[in-house]
C-alpha atoms as a PDB file:
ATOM      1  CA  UNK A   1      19.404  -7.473  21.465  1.00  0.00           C
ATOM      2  CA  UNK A   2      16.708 -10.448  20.733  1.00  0.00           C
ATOM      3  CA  UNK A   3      18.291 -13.077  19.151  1.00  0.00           C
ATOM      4  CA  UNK A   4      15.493 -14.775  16.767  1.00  0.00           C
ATOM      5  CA  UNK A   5      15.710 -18.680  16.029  1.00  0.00           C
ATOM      6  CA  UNK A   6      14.572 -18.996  12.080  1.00  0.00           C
ATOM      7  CA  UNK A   7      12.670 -22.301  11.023  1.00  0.00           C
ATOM      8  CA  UNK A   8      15.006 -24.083   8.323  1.00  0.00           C
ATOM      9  CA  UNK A   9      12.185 -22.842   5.926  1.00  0.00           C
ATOM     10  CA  UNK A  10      12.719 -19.010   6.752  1.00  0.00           C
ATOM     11  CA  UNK A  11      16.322 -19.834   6.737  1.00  0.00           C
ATOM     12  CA  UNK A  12      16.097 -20.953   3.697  1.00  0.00           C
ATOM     13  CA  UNK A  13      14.490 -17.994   2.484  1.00  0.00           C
ATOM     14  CA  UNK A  14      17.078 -15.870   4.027  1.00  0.00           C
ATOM     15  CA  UNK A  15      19.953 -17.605   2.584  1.00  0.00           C
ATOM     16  CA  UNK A  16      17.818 -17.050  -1.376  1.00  0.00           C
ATOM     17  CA  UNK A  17      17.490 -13.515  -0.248  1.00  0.00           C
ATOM     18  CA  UNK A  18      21.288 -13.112   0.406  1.00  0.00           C
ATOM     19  CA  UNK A  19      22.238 -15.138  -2.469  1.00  0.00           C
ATOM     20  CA  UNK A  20      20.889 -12.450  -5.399  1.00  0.00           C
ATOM     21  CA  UNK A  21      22.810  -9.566  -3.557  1.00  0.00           C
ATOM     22  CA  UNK A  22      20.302  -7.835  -2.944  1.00  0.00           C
ATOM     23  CA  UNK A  23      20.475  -8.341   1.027  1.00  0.00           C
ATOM     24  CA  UNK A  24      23.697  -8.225   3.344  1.00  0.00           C
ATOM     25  CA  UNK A  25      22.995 -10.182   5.590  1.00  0.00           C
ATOM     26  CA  UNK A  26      20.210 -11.827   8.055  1.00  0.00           C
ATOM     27  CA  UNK A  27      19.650  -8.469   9.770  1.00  0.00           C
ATOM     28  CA  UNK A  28      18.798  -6.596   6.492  1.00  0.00           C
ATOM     29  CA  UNK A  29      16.391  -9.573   5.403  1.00  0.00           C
ATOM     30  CA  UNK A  30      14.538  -9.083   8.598  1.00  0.00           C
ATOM     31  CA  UNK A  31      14.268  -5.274   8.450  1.00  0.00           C
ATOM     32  CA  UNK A  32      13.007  -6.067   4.579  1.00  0.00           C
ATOM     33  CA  UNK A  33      10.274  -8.278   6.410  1.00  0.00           C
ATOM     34  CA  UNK A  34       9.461  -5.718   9.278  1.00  0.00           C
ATOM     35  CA  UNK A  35       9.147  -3.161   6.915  1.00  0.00           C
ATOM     36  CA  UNK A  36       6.419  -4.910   4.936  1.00  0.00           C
ATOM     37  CA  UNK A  37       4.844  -6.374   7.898  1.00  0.00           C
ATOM     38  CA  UNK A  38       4.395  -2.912   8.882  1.00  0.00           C
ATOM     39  CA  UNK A  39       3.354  -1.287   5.958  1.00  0.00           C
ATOM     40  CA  UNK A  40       1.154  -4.225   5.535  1.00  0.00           C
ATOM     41  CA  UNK A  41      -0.438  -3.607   8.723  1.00  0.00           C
ATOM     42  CA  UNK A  42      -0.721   0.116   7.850  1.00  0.00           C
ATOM     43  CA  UNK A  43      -2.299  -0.696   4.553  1.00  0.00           C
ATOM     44  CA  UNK A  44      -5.333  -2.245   6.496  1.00  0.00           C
ATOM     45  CA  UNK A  45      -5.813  -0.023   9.079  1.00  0.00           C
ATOM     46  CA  UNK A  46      -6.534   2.261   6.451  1.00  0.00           C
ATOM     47  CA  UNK A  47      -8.853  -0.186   4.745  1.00  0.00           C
ATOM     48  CA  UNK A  48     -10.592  -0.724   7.796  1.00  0.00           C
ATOM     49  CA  UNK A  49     -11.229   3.072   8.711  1.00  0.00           C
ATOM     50  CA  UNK A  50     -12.174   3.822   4.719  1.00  0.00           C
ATOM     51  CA  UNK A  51     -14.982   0.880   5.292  1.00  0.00           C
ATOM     52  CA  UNK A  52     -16.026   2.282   8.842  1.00  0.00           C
ATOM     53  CA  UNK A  53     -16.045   6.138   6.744  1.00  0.00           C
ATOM     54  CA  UNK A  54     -18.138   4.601   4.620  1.00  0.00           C
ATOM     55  CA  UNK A  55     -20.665   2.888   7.013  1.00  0.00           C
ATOM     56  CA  UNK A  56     -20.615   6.306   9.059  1.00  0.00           C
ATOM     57  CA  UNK A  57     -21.494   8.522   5.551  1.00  0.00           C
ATOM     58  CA  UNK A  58     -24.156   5.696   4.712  1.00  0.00           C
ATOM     59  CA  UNK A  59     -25.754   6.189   8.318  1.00  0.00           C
ATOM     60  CA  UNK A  60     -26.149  10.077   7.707  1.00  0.00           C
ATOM     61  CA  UNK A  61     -27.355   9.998   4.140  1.00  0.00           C
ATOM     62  CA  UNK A  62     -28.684   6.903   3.336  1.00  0.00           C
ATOM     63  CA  UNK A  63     -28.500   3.989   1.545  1.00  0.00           C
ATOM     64  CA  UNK A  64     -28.443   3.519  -2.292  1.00  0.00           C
ATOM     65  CA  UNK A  65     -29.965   0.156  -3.575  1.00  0.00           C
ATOM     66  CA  UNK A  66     -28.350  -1.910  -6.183  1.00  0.00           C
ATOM     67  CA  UNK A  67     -31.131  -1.346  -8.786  1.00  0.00           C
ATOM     68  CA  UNK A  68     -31.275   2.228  -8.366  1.00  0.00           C
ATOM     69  CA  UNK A  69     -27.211   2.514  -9.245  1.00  0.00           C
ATOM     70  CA  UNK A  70     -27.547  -0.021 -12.316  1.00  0.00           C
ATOM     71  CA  UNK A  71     -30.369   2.714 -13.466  1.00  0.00           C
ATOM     72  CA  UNK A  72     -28.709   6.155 -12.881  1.00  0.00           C
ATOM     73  CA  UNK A  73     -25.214   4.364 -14.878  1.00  0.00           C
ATOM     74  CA  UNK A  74     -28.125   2.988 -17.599  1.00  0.00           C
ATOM     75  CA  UNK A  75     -29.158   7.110 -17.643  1.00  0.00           C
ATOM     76  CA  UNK A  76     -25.292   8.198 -17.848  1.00  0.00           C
ATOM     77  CA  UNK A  77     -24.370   5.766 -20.710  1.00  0.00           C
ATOM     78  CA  UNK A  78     -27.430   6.336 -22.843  1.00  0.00           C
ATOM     79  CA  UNK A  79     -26.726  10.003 -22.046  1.00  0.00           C
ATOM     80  CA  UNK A  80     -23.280   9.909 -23.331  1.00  0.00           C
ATOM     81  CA  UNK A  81     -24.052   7.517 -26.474  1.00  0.00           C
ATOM     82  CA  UNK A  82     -26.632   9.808 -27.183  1.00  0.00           C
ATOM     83  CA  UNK A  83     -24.014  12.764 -27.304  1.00  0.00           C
ATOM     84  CA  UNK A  84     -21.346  10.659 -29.081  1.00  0.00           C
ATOM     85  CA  UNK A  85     -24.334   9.354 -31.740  1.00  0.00           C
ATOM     86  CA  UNK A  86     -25.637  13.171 -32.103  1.00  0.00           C
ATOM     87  CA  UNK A  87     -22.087  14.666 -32.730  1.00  0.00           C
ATOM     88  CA  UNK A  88     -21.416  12.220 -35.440  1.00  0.00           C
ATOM     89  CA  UNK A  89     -23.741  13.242 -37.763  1.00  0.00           C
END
């Protein structure tokens, strides 16, 4: 078994965890922590392999300037208020 020595800070937040009932005691705070610390973690690992996905999809088929996605949205919207403009007459 470690034995962890909490700051008077942490023990402070600790004591405000135990203190709504929510917590048992300073082993379930901790776990609480771990857990988010972990999922945390987890939550940008998968950031970080959705951004090297999409570097690895923009290698193989190319790059899309800014310009050219402000025009095809331009296309879509004037499409669609076209639609909505011809359908209310």
């Amino acid at each position: 078994m470690t034995v962890v020595q909490l700051t008077k800070e942490q023990e402070a937040i600790a004591q405000a965890a135990m203190a709504t009932g929510e917590f048992a005691g300073p082993q379930d705070v901790i776990d609480a922590a771990l857990k988010l610390l972990q999922a945390r973690n987890a939550q940008r690992a998968a950031f970080l392999q959705s951004l090297d996905d999409a570097r690895r999809e923009s290698d193989e088929t190319g790059y899309f300037e800014m310009d050219q996605v402000a025009a095809e949205l331009d296309a879509i919207i004037a499409e669609a208020e076209a639609r909505q403009g011809a359908g209310a007459r």
